[in-house]
Protein backbone atom coordinates (compact mmCIF):
# COMPACT_ATOMS: atom_id res chain seq x y z
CA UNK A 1 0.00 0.00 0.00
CA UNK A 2 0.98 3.03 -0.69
CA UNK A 3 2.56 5.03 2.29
CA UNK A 4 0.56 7.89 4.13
CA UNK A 5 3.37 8.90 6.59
CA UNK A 6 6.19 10.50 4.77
CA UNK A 7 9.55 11.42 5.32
CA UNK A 8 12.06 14.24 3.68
CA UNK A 9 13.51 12.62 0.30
CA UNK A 10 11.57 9.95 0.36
CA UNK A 11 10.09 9.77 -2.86
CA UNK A 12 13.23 11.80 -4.45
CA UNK A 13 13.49 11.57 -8.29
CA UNK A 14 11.57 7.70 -7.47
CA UNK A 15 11.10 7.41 -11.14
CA UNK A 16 13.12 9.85 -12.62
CA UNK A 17 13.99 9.40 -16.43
CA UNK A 18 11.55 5.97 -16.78
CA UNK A 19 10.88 6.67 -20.17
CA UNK A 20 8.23 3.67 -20.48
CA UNK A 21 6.15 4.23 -17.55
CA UNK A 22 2.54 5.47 -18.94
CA UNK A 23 0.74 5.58 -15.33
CA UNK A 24 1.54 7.21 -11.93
CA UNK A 25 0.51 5.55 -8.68
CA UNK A 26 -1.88 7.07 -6.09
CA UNK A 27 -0.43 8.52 -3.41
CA UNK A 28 -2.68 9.48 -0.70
CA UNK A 29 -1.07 11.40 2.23
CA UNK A 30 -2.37 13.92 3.12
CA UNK A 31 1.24 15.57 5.40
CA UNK A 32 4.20 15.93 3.17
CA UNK A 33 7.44 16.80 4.32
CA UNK A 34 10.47 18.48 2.59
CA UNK A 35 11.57 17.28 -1.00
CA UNK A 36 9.43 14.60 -0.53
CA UNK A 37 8.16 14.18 -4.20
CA UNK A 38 10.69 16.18 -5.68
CA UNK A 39 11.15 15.66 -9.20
CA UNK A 40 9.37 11.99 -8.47
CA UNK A 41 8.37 11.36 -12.22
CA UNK A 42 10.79 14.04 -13.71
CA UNK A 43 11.56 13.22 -17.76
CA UNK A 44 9.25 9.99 -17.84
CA UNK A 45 8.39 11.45 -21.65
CA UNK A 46 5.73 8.53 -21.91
CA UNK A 47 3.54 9.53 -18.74
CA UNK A 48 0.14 10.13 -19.59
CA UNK A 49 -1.68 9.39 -16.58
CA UNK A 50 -1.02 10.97 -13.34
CA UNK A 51 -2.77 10.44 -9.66
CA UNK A 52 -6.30 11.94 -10.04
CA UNK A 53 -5.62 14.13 -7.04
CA UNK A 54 -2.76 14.67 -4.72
CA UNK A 55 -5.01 14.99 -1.44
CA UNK A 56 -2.16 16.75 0.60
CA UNK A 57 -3.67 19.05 2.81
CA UNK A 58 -0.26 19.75 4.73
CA UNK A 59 2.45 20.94 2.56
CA UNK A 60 5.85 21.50 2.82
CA UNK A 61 9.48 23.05 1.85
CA UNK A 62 9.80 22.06 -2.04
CA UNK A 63 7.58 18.93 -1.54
CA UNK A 64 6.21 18.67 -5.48
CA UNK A 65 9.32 20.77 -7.00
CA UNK A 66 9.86 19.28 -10.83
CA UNK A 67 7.26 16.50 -9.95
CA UNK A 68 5.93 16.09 -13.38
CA UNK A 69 8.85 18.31 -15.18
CA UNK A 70 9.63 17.50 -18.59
CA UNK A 71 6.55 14.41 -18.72
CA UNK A 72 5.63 15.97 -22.27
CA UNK A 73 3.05 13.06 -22.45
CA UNK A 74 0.60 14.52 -20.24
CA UNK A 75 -2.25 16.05 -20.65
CA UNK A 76 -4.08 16.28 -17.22
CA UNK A 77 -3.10 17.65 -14.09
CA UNK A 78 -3.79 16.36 -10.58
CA UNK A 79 -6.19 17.85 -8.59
CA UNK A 80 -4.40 19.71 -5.86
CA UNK A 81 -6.60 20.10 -2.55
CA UNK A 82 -3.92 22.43 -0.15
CA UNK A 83 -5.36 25.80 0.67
CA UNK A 84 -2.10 26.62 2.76
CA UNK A 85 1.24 26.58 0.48
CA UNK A 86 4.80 26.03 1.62
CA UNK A 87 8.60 27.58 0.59
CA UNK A 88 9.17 26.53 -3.35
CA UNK A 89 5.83 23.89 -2.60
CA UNK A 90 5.27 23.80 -6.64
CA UNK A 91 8.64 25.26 -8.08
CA UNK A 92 8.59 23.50 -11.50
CA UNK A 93 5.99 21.46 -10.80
CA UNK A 94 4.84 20.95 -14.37
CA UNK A 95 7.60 22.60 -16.45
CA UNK A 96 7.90 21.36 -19.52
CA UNK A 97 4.92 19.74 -19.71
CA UNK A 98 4.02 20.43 -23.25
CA UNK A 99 1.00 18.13 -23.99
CA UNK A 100 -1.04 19.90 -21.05
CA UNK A 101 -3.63 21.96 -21.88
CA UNK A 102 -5.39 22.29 -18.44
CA UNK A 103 -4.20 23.21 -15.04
CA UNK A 104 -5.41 21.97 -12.39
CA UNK A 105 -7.43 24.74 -9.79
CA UNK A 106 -5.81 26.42 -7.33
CA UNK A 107 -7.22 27.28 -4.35
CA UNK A 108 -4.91 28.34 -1.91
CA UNK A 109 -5.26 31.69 -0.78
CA UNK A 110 -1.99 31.51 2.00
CA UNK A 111 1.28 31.92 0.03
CA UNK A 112 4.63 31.62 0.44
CA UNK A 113 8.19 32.18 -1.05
CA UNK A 114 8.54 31.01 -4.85
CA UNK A 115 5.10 28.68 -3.82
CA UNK A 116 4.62 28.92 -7.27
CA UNK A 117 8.00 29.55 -9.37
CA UNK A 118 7.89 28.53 -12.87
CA UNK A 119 4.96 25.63 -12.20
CA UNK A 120 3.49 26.09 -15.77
CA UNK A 121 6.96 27.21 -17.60
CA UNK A 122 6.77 25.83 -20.75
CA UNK A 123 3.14 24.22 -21.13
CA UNK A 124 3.18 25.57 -24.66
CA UNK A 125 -0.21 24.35 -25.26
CA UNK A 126 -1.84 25.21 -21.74
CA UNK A 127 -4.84 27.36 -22.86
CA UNK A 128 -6.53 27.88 -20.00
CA UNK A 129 -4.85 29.51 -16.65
CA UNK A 130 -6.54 28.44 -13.45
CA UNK A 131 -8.15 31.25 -10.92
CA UNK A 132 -5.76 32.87 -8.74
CA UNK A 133 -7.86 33.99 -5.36
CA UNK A 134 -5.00 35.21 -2.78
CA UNK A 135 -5.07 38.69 -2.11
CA UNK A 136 -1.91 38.39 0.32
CA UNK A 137 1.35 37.92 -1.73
CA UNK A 138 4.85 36.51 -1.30
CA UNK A 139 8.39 37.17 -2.54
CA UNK A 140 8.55 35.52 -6.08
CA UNK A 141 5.66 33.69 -4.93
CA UNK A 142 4.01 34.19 -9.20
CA UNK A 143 7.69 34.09 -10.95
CA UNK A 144 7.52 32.81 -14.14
CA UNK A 145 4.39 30.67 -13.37
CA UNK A 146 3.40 30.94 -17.25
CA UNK A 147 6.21 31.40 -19.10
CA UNK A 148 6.80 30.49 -22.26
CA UNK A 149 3.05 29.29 -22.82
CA UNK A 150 2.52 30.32 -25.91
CA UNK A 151 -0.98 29.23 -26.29
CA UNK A 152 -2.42 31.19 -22.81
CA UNK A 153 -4.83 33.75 -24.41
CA UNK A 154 -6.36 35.13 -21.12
CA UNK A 155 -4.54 35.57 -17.76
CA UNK A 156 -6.56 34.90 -14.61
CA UNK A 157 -7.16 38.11 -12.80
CA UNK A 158 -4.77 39.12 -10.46
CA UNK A 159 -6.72 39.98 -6.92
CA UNK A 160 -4.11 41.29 -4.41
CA UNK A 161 -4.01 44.81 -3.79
CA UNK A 162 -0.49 44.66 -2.34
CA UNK A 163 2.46 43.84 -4.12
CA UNK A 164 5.61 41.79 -2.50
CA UNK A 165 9.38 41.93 -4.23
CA UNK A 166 8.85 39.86 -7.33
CA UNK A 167 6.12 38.56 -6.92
CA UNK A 168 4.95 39.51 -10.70
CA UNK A 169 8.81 38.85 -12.02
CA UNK A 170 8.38 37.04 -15.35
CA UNK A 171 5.17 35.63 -14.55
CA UNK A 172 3.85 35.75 -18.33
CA UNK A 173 6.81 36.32 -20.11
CA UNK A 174 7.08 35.04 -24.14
CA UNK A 175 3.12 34.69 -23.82
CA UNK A 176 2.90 35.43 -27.33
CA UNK A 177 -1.20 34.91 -27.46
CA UNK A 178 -2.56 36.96 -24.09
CA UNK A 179 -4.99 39.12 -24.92
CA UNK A 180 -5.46 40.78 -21.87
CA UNK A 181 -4.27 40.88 -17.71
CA UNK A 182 -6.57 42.62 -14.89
CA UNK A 183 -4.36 43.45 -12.12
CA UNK A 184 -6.30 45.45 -8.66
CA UNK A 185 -2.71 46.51 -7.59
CA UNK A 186 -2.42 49.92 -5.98
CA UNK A 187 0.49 52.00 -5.06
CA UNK A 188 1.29 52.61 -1.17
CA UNK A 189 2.68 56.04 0.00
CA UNK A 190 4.27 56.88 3.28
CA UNK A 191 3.83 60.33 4.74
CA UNK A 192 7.30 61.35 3.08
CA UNK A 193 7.00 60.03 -0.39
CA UNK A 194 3.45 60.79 -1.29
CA UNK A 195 3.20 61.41 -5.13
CA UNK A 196 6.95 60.91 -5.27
CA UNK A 197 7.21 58.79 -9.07
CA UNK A 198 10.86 57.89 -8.18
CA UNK A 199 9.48 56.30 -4.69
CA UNK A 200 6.75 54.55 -6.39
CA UNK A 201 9.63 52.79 -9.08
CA UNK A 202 11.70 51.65 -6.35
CA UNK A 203 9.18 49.84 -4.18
CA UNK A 204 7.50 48.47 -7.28
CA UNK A 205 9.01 48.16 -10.13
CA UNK A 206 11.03 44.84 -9.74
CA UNK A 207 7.52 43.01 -9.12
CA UNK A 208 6.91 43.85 -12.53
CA UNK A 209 10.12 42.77 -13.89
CA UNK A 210 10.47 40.96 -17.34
CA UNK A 211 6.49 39.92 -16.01
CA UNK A 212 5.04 40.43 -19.64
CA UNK A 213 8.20 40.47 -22.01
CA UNK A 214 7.63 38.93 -25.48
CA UNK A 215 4.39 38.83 -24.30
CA UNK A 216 0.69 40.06 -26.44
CA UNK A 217 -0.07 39.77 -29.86
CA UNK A 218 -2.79 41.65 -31.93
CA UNK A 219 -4.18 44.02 -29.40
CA UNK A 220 -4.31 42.85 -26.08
CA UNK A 221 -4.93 45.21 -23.00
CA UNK A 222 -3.58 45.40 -19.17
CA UNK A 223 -6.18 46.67 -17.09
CA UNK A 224 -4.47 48.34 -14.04
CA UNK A 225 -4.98 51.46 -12.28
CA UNK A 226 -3.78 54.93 -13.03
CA UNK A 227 -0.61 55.12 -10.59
CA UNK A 228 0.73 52.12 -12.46
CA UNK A 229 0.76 53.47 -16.06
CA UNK A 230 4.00 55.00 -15.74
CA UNK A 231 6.37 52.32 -14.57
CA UNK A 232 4.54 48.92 -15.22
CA UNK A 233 7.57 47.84 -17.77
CA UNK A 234 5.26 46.16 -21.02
CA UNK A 235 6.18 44.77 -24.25
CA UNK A 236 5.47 46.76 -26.92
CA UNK A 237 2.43 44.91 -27.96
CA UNK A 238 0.25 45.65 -25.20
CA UNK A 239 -1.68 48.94 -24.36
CA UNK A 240 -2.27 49.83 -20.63
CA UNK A 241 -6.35 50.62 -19.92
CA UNK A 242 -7.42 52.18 -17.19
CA UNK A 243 -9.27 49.41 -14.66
CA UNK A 244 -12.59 49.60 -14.31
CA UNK A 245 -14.13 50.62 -11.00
């Protein structure tokens, strides 16, 4: 059976490079610990079939990092059931993954550092971006989630009115078919630095960095809010419009 009590490592890069393996076995527990499935079915090329859920409730440091990265067989993520997210918890989680055109939903509204670095870098034919609800950020915490998906037409709205230092960075750069981003982010002033542009750049600006590079095509639109227009950094492609409400 299948073990529900884990331990750090323990499932470490299990099947790592088994070309031939098609089908992924359930694994039910529901408390992870640190590394635990990291990079567990990394380059098996002929995985198709992955657990129908990963019920983990209890995450931890880098538990899922490059769990499915580079399986360019699959086509359907996992449904992941944690609401409370841990350091690096889904850093490359599905990179690579070129045959996937859904990701799974993500309902975890507690964040934490690089939770969700590069998880979707690379799904070139992802078309559909799951709903992203947490209005409380982390450091890095969106970094190059989408990157590189080239077939992502619509980004899911982007909730949190604070920023936190790269939390943006990258996140849908070399999206080549968005057509649009809502973001509710709004500038905080101090006392001191009210209306100060050059303040505003400093605190902000690498959030935003690289975040829609190569990104846009036709005439797709950022919705933001008026203190943003002059320093969100854009690709050429895309025109800022005023948010809204």
């Amino acid at each position: 059976l299948p073990a529900t009590k884990l331990a750090s490592y323990c499932y470490y890069e299990m099947f790592s490079g088994c070309t031939a393996l098609t089908s992924a076995p359930k694994l039910p527990a529901e408390s992870l610990a640190s590394y635990c499935y990291q990079g567990m079915f990394l380059d098996c090329t002929a995985l198709t079939k992955a657990p129908e859920e990963l019920p983990a409730t209890t995450l931890a440091e880098a538990c899922y990092t490059q769990m499915f990265d580079g399986c360019t067989a699959l086509t359907t993520a996992p449904t992941l059931l944690a609401e409370t997210l841990a350091s690096g918890c889904c850093d490359e989680m599905f990179g690579g993954c070129i045959a996937l055109t859904k990701a799974p939903a993500l309902t975890a509204t507690k964040l934490a550092v690089g939770c969700y670095n590069k998880m979707f870098s690379g799904c070139k034919s992802l078309e559909t971006a799951p709903e992203l609800p947490a209005e409380t950020l982390a450091d890095g915490c969106y970094s190059e989630m989408f990157s590189g998906c080239t077939a992502l037409e619509t980004a899911p709205e982007l909730p949190a009115e604070t920023l936190a230092p790269y939390c943006y960075q990258c996140m849908f750069q070399n999206c080549s078919a968005l057509q649009s981003v809502r973001i509710k982010a709004k500038p905080v002033f101090d006392a001191q630095n009210e209306g100060n542009l050059s303040f505003q750049i400093m605190e902000y600006a690498n959030c935003f960095d690289g975040w829609l590079d190569g990104a846009g095509s036709d005439n797709p639109k950022i919705y933001c809010y008026q203190e943003f227009y002059d320093f969100i950094t854009v690709a050429s492609k895309l025109e800022l419009t005023l948010c809204p409400g």
